[in-house]
Structure formats: C-alpha cells, structure tokens
Protein backbone atom coordinates (compact mmCIF):
# COMPACT_ATOMS: atom_id res chain seq x y z
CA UNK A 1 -174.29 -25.40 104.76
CA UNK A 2 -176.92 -26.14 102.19
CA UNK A 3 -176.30 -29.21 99.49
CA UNK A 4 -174.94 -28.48 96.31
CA UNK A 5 -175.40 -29.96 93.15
CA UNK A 6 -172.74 -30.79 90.56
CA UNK A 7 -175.14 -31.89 87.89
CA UNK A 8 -179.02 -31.98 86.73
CA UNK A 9 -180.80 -35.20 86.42
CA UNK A 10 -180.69 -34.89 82.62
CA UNK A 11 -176.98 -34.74 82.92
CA UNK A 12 -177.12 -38.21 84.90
CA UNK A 13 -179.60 -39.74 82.05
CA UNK A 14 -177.29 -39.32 79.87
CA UNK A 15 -174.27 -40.80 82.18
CA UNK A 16 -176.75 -43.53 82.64
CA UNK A 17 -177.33 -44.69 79.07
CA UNK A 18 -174.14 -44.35 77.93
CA UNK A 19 -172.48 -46.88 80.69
CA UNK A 20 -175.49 -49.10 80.27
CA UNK A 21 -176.48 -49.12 76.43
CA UNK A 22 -173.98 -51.89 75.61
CA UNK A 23 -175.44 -54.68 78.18
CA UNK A 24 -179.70 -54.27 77.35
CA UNK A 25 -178.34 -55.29 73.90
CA UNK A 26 -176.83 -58.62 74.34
CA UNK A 27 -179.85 -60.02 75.84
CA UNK A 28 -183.29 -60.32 75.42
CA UNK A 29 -185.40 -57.52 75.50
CA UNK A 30 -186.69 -57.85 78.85
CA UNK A 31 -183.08 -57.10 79.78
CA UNK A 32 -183.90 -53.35 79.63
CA UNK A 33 -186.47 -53.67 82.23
CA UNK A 34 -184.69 -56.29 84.68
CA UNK A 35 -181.76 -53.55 84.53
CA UNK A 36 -183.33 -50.30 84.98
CA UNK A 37 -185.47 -52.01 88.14
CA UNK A 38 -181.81 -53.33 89.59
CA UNK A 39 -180.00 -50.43 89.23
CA UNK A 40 -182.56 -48.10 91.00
CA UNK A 41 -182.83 -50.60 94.07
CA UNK A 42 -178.47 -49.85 93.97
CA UNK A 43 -179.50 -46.22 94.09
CA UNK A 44 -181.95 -46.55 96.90
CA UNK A 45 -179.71 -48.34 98.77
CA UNK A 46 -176.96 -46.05 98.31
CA UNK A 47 -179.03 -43.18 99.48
CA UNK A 48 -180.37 -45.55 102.21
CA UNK A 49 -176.50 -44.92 103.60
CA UNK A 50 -176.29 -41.43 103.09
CA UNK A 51 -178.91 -40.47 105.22
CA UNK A 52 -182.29 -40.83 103.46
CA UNK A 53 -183.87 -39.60 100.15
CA UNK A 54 -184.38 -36.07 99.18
CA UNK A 55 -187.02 -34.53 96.05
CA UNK A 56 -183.83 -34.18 94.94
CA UNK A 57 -183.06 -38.62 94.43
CA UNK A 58 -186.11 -38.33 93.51
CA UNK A 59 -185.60 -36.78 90.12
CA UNK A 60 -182.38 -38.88 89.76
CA UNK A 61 -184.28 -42.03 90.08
CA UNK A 62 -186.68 -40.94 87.79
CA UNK A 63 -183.98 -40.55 85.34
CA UNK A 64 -182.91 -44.24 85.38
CA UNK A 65 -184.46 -45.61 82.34
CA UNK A 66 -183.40 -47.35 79.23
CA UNK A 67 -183.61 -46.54 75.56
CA UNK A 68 -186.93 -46.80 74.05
CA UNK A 69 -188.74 -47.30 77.96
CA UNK A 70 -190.99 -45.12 79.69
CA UNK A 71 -189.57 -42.74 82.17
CA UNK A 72 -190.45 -43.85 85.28
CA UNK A 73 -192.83 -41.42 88.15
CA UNK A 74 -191.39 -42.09 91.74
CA UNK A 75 -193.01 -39.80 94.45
CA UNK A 76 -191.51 -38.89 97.28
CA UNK A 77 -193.41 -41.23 99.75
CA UNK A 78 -193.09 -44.56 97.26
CA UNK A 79 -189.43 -44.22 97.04
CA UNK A 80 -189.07 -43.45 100.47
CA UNK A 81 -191.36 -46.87 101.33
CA UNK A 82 -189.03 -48.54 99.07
CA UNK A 83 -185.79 -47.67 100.53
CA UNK A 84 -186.29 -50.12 103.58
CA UNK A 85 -186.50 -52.98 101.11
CA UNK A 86 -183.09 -52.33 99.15
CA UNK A 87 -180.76 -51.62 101.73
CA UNK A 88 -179.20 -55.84 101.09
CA UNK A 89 -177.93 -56.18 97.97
CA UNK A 90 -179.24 -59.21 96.12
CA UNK A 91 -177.39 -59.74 92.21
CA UNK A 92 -180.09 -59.98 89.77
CA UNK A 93 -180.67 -63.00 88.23
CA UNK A 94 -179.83 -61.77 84.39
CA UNK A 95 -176.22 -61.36 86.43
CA UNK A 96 -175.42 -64.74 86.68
CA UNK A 97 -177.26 -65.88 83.20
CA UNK A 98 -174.29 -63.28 81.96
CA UNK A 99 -171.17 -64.58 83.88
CA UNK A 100 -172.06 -68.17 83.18
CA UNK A 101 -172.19 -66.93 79.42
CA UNK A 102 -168.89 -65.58 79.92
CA UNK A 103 -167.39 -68.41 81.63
CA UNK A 104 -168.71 -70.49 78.12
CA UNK A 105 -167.50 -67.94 75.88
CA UNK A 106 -163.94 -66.89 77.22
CA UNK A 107 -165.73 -62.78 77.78
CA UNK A 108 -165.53 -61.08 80.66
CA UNK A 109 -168.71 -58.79 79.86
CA UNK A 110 -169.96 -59.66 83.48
CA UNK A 111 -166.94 -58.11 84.95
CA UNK A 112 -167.27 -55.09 82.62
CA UNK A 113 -170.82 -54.48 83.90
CA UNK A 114 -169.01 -54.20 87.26
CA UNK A 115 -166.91 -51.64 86.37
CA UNK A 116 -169.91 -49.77 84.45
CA UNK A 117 -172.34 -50.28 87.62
CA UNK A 118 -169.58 -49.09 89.75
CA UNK A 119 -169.13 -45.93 87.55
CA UNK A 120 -173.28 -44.78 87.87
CA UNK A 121 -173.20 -45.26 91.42
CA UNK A 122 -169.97 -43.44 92.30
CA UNK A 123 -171.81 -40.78 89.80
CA UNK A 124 -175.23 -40.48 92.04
CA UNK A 125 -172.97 -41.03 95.57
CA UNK A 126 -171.03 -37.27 93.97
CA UNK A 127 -174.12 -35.68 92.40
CA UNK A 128 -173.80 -33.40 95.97
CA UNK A 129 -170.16 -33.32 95.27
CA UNK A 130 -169.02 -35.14 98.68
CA UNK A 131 -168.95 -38.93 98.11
CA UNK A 132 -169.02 -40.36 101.79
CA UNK A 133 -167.16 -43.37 103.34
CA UNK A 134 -170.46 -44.80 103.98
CA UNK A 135 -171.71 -44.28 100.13
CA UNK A 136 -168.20 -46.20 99.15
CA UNK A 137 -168.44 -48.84 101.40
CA UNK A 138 -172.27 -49.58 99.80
CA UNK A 139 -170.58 -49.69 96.78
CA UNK A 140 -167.60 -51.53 97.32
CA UNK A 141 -170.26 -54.53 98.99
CA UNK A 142 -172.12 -54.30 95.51
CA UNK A 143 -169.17 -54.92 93.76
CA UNK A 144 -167.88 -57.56 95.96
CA UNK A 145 -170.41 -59.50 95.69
CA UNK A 146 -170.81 -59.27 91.78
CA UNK A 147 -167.06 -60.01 91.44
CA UNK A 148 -167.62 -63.08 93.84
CA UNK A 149 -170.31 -64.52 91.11
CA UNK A 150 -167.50 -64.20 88.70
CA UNK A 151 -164.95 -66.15 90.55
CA UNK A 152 -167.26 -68.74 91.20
CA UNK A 153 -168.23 -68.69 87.62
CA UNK A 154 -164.50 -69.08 86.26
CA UNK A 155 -164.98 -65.90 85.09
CA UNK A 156 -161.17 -64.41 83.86
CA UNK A 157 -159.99 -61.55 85.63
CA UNK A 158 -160.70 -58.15 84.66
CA UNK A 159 -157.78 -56.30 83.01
CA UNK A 160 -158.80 -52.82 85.13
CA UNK A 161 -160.76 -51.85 88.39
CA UNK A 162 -161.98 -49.58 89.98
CA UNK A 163 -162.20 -49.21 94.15
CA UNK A 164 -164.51 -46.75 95.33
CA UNK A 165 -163.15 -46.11 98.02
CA UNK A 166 -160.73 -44.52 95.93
CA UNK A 167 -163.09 -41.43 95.33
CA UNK A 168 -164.41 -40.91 98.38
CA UNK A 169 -163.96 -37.04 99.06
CA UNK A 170 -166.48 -36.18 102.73
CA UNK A 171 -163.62 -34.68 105.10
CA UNK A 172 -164.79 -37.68 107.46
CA UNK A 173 -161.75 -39.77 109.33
CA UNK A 174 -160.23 -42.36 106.91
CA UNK A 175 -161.35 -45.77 105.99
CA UNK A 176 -158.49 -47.12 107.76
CA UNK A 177 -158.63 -44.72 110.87
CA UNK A 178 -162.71 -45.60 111.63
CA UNK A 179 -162.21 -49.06 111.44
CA UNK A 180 -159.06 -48.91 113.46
CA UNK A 181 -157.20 -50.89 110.77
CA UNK A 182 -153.61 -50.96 110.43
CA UNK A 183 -152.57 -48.97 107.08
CA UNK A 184 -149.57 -50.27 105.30
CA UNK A 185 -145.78 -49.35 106.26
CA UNK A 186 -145.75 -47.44 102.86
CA UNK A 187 -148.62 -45.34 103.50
CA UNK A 188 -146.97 -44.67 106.92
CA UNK A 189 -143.99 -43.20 105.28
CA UNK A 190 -145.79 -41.23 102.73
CA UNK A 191 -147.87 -39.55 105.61
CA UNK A 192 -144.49 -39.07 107.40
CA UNK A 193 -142.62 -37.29 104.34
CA UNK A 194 -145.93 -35.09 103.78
CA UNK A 195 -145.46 -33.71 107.36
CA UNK A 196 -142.38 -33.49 107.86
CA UNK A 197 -142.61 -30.87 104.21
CA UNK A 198 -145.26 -29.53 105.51
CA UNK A 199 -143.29 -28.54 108.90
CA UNK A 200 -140.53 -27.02 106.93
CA UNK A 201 -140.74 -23.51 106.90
CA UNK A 202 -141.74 -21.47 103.43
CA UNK A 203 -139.52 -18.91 101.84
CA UNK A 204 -140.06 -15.81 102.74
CA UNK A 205 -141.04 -13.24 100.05
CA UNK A 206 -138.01 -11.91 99.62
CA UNK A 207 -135.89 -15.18 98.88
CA UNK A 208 -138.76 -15.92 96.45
CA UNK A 209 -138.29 -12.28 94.85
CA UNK A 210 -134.53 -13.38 94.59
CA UNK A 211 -134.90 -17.04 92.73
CA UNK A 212 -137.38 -14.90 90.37
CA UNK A 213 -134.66 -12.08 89.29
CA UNK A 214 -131.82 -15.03 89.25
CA UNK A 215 -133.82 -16.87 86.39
CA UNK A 216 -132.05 -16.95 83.17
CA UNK A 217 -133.74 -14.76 80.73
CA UNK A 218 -137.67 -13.89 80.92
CA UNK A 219 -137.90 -10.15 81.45
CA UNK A 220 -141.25 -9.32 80.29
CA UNK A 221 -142.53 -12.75 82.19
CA UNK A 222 -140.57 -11.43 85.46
CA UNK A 223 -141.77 -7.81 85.43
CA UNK A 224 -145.30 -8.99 84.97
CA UNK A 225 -145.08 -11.41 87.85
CA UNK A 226 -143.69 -8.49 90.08
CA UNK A 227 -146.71 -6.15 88.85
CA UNK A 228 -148.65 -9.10 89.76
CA UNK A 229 -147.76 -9.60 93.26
CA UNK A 230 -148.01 -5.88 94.13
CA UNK A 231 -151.16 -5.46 93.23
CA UNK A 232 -152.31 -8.54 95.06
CA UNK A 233 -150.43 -6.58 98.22
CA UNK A 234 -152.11 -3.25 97.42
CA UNK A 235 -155.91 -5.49 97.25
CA UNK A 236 -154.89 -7.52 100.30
CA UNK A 237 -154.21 -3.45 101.77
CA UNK A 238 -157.22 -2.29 100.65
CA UNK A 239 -159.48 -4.76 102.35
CA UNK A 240 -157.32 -4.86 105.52
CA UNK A 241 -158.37 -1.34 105.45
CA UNK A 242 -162.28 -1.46 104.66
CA UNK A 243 -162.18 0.13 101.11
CA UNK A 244 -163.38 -1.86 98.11
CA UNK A 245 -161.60 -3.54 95.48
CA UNK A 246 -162.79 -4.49 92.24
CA UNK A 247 -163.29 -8.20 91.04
CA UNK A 248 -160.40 -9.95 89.58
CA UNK A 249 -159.42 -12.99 87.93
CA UNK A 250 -156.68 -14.48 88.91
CA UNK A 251 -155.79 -17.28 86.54
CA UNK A 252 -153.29 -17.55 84.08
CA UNK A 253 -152.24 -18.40 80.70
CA UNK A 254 -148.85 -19.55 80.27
CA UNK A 255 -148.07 -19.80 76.30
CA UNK A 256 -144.44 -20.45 74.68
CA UNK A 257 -142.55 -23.62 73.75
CA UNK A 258 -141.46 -27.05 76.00
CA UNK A 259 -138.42 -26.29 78.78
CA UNK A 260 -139.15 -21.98 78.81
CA UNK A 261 -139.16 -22.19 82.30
CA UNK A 262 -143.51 -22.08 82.40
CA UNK A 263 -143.99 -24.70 85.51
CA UNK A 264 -140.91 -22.84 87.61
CA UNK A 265 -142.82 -19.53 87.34
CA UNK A 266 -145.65 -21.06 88.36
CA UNK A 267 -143.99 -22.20 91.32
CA UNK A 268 -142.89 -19.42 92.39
CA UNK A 269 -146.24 -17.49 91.21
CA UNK A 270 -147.97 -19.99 94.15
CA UNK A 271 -145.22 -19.05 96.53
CA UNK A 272 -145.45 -15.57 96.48
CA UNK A 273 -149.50 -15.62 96.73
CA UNK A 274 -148.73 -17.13 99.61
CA UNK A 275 -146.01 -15.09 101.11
CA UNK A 276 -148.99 -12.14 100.89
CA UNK A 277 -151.68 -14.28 101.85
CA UNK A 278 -153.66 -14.43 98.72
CA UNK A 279 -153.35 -17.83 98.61
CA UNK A 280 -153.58 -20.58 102.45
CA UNK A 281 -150.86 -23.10 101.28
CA UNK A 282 -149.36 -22.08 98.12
CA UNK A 283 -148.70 -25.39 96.68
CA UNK A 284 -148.00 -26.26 93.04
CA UNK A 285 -150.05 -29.44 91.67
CA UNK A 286 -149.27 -30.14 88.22
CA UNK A 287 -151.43 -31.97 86.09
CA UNK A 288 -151.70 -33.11 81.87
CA UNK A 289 -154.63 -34.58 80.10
CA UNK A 290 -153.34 -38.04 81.59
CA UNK A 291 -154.51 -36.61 85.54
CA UNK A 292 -157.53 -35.23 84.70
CA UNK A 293 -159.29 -37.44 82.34
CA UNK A 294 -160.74 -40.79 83.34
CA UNK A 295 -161.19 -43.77 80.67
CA UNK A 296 -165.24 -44.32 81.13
CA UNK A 297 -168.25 -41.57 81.37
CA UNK A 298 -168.94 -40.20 84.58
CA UNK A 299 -165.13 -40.57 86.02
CA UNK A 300 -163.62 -37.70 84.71
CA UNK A 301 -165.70 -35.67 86.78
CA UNK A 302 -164.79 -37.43 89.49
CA UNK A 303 -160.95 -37.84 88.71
CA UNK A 304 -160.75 -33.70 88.20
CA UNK A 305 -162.41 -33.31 91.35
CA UNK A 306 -159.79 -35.05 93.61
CA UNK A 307 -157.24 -32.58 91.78
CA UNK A 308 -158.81 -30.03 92.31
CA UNK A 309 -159.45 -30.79 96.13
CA UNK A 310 -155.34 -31.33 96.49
CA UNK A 311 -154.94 -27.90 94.78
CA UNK A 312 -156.92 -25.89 96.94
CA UNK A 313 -154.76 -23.25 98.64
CA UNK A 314 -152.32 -23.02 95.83
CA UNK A 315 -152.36 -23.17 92.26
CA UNK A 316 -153.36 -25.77 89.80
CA UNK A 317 -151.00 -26.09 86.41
CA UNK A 318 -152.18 -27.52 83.70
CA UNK A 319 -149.63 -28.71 81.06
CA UNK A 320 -150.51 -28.69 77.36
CA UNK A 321 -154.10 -28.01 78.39
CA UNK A 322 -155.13 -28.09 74.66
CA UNK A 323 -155.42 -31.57 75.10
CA UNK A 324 -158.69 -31.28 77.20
CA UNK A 325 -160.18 -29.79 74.21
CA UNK A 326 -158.93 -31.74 70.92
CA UNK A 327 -160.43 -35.08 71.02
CA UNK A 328 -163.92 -33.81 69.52
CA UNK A 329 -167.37 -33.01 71.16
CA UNK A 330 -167.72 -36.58 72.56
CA UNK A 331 -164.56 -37.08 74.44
CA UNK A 332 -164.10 -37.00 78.11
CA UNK A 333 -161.56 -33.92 78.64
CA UNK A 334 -164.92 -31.50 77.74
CA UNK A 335 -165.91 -33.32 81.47
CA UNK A 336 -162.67 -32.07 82.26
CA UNK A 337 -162.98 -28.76 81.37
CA UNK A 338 -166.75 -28.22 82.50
CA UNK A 339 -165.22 -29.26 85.80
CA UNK A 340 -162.42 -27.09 86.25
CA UNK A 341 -164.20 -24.23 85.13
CA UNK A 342 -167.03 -24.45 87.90
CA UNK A 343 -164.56 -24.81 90.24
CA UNK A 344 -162.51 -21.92 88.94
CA UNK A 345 -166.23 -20.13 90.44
CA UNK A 346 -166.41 -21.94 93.46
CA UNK A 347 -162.95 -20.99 95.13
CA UNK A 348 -161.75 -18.16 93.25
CA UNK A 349 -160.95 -16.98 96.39
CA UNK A 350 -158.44 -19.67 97.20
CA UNK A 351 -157.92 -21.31 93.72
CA UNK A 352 -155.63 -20.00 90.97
CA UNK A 353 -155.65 -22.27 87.66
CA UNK A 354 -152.75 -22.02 84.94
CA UNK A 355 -153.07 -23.45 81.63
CA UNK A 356 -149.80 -23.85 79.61
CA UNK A 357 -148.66 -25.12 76.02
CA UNK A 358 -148.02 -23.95 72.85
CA UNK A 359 -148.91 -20.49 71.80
CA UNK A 360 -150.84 -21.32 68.96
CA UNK A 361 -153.23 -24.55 70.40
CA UNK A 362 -153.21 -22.36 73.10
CA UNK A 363 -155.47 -19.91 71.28
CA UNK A 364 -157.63 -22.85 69.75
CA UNK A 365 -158.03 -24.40 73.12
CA UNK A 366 -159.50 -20.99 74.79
CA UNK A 367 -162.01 -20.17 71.96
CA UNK A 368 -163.08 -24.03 72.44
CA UNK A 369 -165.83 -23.01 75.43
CA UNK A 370 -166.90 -19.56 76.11
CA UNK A 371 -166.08 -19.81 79.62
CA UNK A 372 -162.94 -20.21 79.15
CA UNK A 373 -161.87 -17.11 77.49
CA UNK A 374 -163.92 -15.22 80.16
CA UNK A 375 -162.18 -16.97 83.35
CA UNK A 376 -158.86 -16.17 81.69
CA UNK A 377 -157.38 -12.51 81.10
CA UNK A 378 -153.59 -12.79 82.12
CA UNK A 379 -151.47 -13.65 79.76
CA UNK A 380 -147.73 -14.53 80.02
CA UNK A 381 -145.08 -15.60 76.42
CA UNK A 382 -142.13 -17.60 77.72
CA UNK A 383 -139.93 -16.54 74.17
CA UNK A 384 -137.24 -19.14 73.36
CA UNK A 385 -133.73 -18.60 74.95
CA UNK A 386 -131.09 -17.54 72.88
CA UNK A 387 -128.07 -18.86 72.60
CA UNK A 388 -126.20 -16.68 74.73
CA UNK A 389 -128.79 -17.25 77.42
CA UNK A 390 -128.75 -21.52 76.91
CA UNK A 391 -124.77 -20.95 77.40
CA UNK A 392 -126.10 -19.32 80.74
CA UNK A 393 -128.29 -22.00 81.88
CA UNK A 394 -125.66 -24.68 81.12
CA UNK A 395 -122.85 -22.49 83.12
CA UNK A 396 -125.14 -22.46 86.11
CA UNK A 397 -125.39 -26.52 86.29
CA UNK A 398 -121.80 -26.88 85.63
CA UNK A 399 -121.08 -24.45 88.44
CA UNK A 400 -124.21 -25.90 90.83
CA UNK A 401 -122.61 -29.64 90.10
CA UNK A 402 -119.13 -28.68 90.11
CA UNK A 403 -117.73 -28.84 86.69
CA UNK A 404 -115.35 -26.04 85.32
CA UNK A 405 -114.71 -25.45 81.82
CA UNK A 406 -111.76 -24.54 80.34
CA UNK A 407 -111.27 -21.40 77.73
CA UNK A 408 -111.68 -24.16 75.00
CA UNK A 409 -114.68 -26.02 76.28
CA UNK A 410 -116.34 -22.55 76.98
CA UNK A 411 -116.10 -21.30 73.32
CA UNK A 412 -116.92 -24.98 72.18
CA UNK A 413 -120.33 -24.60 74.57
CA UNK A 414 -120.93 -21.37 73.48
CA UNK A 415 -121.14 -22.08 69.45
CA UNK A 416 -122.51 -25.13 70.08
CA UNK A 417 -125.73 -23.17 71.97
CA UNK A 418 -125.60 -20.44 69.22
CA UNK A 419 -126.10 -23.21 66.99
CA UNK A 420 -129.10 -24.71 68.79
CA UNK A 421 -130.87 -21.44 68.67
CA UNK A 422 -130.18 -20.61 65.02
CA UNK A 423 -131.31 -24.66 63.80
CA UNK A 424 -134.06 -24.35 66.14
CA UNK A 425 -137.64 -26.32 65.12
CA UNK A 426 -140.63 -27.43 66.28
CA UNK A 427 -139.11 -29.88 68.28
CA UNK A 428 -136.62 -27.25 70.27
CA UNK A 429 -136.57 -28.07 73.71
CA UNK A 430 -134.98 -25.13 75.29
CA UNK A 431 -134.04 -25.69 78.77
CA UNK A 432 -134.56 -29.31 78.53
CA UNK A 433 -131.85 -29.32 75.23
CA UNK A 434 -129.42 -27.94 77.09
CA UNK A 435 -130.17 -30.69 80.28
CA UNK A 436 -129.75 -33.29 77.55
CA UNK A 437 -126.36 -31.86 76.87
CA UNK A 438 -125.17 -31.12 79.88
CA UNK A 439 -126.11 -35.14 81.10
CA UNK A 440 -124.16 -36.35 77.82
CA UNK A 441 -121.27 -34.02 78.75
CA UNK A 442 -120.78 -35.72 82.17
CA UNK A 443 -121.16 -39.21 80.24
CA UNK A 444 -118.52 -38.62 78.10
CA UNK A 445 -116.09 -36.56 80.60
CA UNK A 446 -117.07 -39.53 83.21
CA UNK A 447 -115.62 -42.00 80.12
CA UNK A 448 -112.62 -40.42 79.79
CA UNK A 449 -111.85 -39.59 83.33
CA UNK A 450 -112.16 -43.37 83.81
CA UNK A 451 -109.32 -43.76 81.37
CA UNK A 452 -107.09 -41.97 83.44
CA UNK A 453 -104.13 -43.83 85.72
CA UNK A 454 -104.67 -41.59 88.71
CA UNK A 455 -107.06 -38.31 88.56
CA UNK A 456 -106.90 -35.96 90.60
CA UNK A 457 -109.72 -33.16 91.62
CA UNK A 458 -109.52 -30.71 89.24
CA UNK A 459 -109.34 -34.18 86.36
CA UNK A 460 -112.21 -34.94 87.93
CA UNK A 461 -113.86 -31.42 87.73
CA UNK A 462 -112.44 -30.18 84.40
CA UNK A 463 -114.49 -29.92 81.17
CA UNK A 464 -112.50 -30.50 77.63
CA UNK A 465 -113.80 -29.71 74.30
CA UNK A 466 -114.19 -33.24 73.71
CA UNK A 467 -116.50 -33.53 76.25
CA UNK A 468 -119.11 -31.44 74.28
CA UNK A 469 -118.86 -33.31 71.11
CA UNK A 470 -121.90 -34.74 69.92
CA UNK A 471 -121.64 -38.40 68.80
C-alpha cells in the first residue's frame, strides 16, 4: 500500500514556528541556529527508526528553519550520510544554559520546550499518518533524557505532559505485548469488559426497528430514519446484484435543542447500518470540542485522529459541533475540522459522521468551510416535546423503575409538563427536564416514605402530589 501524506511541508513550517517561536527569543541570537540544527538531528533520528529517509523527509527537513534564517537545501544523499550520526540523542548545550536559568528563576521554560519538542516530532513521526512504536519510543528517549536535565537541575515539575506513546496509531502489537511487560490489573479489566461487549450478540434489525417506533415523539425524525435504512438495503441489493448505484453521502446533521433524543437516534442510526451491513461494527463514539481539540499546535490533528480510528465501522457523533468552528481563524478546532473532513473522504465507505447542536449555530458552523456543506446533505429537526409527550417520557421511567402514580399525582405531572412546554426558553432541556424531575420526585417520595412507621410495597411504590412539588 503506497504512503500517504496527511500534510505538505509548508503545513509543517508553519507547525514548526509556531511551537518554537517563543524559545529563539529568550536567548541570544545564535539561539535560532543552535535550535533549528538540534531539532533536525531529532528528525533524522526519528526517521533513522522508521526505516530510512525518503525525498519525501527530505522536504520536511528542509522546512525546519527559524524566523528571519535561510531555508536550508538537504539532498537526498547528505541527509541520508547524516542519519548514521544522529541516531544517539545528545541535549544541546543551550538546553542546560536554559534549565539552569530556570532552576535560578523559579520557570519551568526548559520543561515547556519538552512538551513543544515533543509536539514537532510526534507531528513529523504522523506526517504518513501511522506513528509507529518504534517512532514513539525515539521520542519518549528524547524526552527522557531532557526531563532528566531538569531533575538534576531542580527544575519544578511540569504542570502537563505528554507520552508519546500515547499517539502511537501503526496496527503493530502493543508496547506492553513486544516487550513482554506486564500491563496493569486495570488495563486487564478494561480489555476484559471490551470483549466480553464485544461477544454479546447485536440486535437484530427488527428489535432495533422496534426501540425506534417506541420513542416518544419524533415522527418526521423516525420516518426519515426508516427511508434511510431502506434505501441503504435497496444499494446494498443493487450491488449484491452487479447494477450500479449512484454516489451518496452518508453523514448527517442532527439540529434541535439539548435532551430531543439526537445521540439515541444516532445510536440506533449505527445499529441499523449495521444490521444491513453498511456499516462492520456499528458502534456509537461520541465526541464534543473537549475530544477532539488538543491544547498546543500540531496535537489536534493527532488527538482527532485516534477518534476517528475508534469510530471506524460505526458512526462518529459530534455534539455541539459549532464549537470546532467559533473560536476564530487561529484556533485549533479548524485542525479539527480539516481532519474530520479528510477522513469523511478516506472511509466513506465505512465512516458515517453526525454533527449535532442547535439549529441556528448549526447553520453558521456549516457555511464556516466549504467542505462542509458539501460532505453534508441529510438533514434531521429533533422539535421540542410537548407537554403531553414530556408527561409520556416521565410515565415510561416511573413504569421502567417501578413507581405508580395515583389519579392526583398524574394530573399534578401532567400540568406541571404542560407548564414546562408553555414557559419554555433557551435554556429548556427537554428530556433531560423531565430526568431532573423525575430524580427530585424519588428524593422527595424517598423523604417521606422514610417518615413512615412501617411501609409497605405499594408505600414504597406510590407517587403523591406532593411528591411533584417543586421546592
């Protein structure tokens, strides 16, 4: 399979001055040069591990330079001659001038320049998009042995770090498995939970079918979905059967207010893609800004990557996506976005993304890239729920957690729901309001049950009008 890559030299220049503008400044102005030299013998040693360099590193070296320097012209044959020399990794000597410095001053720029290093390496390790166990470990020795200068130098400990081994993303055995190292007994029972779910059987696409019609509410949403899946089965048909079918998109937008019901549908939606084998695994991952976007240049790529990579086989739903796109041309969810939408490309065939908030955002968020708007051309409103259909969600937990209400506490639920609907605001939380109320009902039936000399089961089942009353 040929090498892809993510991102064009340029791109990387960029990455590159941004994580490294802040440290040429605090020294002398030699400390341009001294860094650009260092941080190319990192990248030829990195490469040194993944197998060799390529016209390809080439260009990337040529592309580590400061502000105001020359742009440097590797060949292919002088880099190569040079990658011998930089497989050990020495710290420069402008290193330990800076942690002494810090160890004077009370900073910790030293350790920052750890975390910034860290970030242009893990950056030119996934410029083929597959960052190996062998690239990591490179990295993690270059950061060792920084740190150790640190601790020697009295150096106070960084408030955040990053492990590289944390992004590594090659389909190679793990870290812990190749080095025949005992993982710990948590890890052990994650890996145990994760099979035994994945040995439980799926719903079939009937029983899915069924929890979709026994949703409160959502008509329009529910005959669209059922449109949907048939003609998914009619294209799965028409291939089975040699005849062509027509290119599709098959991501979503999912616009209405907080508790509609949006990441349920969703779930189901990757279900039933699955049932008809549109989709390998059918999983839901569900992801906000907070998931995707990393706190330094270069990560976020990285960070949306390994989402992306758990998604695969299912469906990817993003919540209030319109955060990706509000924080103004320089911020990092624009990474984000760039990211997701190049994988949207790559595995349309086994990818569906949903993006979800607010109706109107929504619409901002879209017309924020032009790819976007192009990827997306399904769209579903989740409406508010009335009143009479809140009084229908809240009758279902009562009955799923056994709680009965009496002819009073039923009419006292019922106006207090129409009530909800017809005060309803910004801040109208639909599903989730009437969670909040059913949670305080059992607080305040649970109080006064407790008050009683010697309940019985239907004390401890009934609902009073009391109950409902809102403090």
């Amino acid at each position: 399979m040929p090498t892809t890559w993510s991102r064009s030299p340029e791109e990387f220049h960029k990455i590159y001055i941004a994580n490294t503008d802040a440290f040429y400044r605090i020294g002398s102005s030699s400390l341009a040069e001294e860094l650009d030299k260092f941080v190319t013998q990192c990248a030829l040693g990195l490469w040194s591990r993944a197998g060799g360099v390529t016209q390809r590193h080439v260009d990337m070296a040529n592309q580590i330079y400061s502000k105001n320097r020359p742009r440097p012209q590797w060949l292919l044959w002088t880099l190569t001659s040079s990658v011998c020399e930089s497989e050990v990794f020495l710290p420069p000597v402008f290193y330990w001038d800076l942690a002494e410095s810090d160890a004077k001053r009370g900073t910790e720029s030293s350790r920052t320049f750890i975390r910034m290093l860290t970030n242009i390496l893990l950056y030119l390790a996934a410029t083929d998009d597959d960052v190996t166990y062998a690239e990591a470990e490179y990295i993690t020795e270059c950061t060792d042995k920084l740190t150790a200068i640190c601790d020697t130098s009295g150096v106070r400990k960084s408030r955040e770090a990053l492990n590289p081994l944390d992004y590594v993303t090659s389909g190679e055995p793990s870290f812990a498995e190749k080095h025949g190292l005992q993982t710990q007994s948590a890890d052990k029972e994650e890996k145990t939970v994760q099979t035994k779910a994945e040995e439980q059987p799926k719903p079939s696409l009937e029983e899915l079918m069924e929890q979709l019609d026994s949703l409160v509410g959502l008509d329009e949403v529910k005959k669209d979905v059922k449109s949907l899946v048939n003609l998914m089965k009619v294209r799965k048909l028409r291939q089975e059967n040699g005849l062509p079918v027509p290119p599709m998109s098959l991501h979503m937008v999912f616009m209405g207010n907080p508790g509609t019901g949006k990441t349920t549908v969703a779930r189901l939606i990757s279900g039933l893609y699955a049932a008809i084998g549109v989709l390998s695994k059918g999983q839901l991952v569900e992801v906000d800004r907070s998931g995707l976007v990393a706190g330094y240049v270069g990560q976020t790529a990285l960070k949306t990557q390994e989402v992306i990579k758990s998604a695969l086989g299912g469906v990817l739903f993003i919540d209030e996506a319109y955060s990706l796109s509000s924080g103004g041309e320089n911020d990092f969810g624009r990474e984000a976005i760039e990211t997701i939408l190049k994988a949207m490309e790559d595995h349309r065939d086994d990818l569906i993304v949903i993006v979800a908030g607010y109706s109107g955002p929504m619409g901002d968020f879209l017309s924020s890239n032009p790819g976007l708007e192009s990827r997306f051309n399904k769209y579903f409103h989740f409406p508010d729920y009335t009143g009479e259909q809140l009084m229908a969600i809240f009758s279902a937990q009562c009955e799923k957690n056994g709680y009965k209400l009496t002819e009073e506490s039923e009419k006292a639920a019922r106006e207090l729901f129409d009530r909800l609907y017809a005060e309803r605001n910004e801040n109208f939380g639909n599903g989730r309001d009437v969670r909040n109320r059913f949670e305080d009902m059992i607080v305040r039936q649970s109080n006064r049950v407790a008050a009683m000399e010697n309940p019985g089961k239907d004390d401890l089942m009934a609902v009073l009008p009391e109950d409902l009353k809102e403090e």
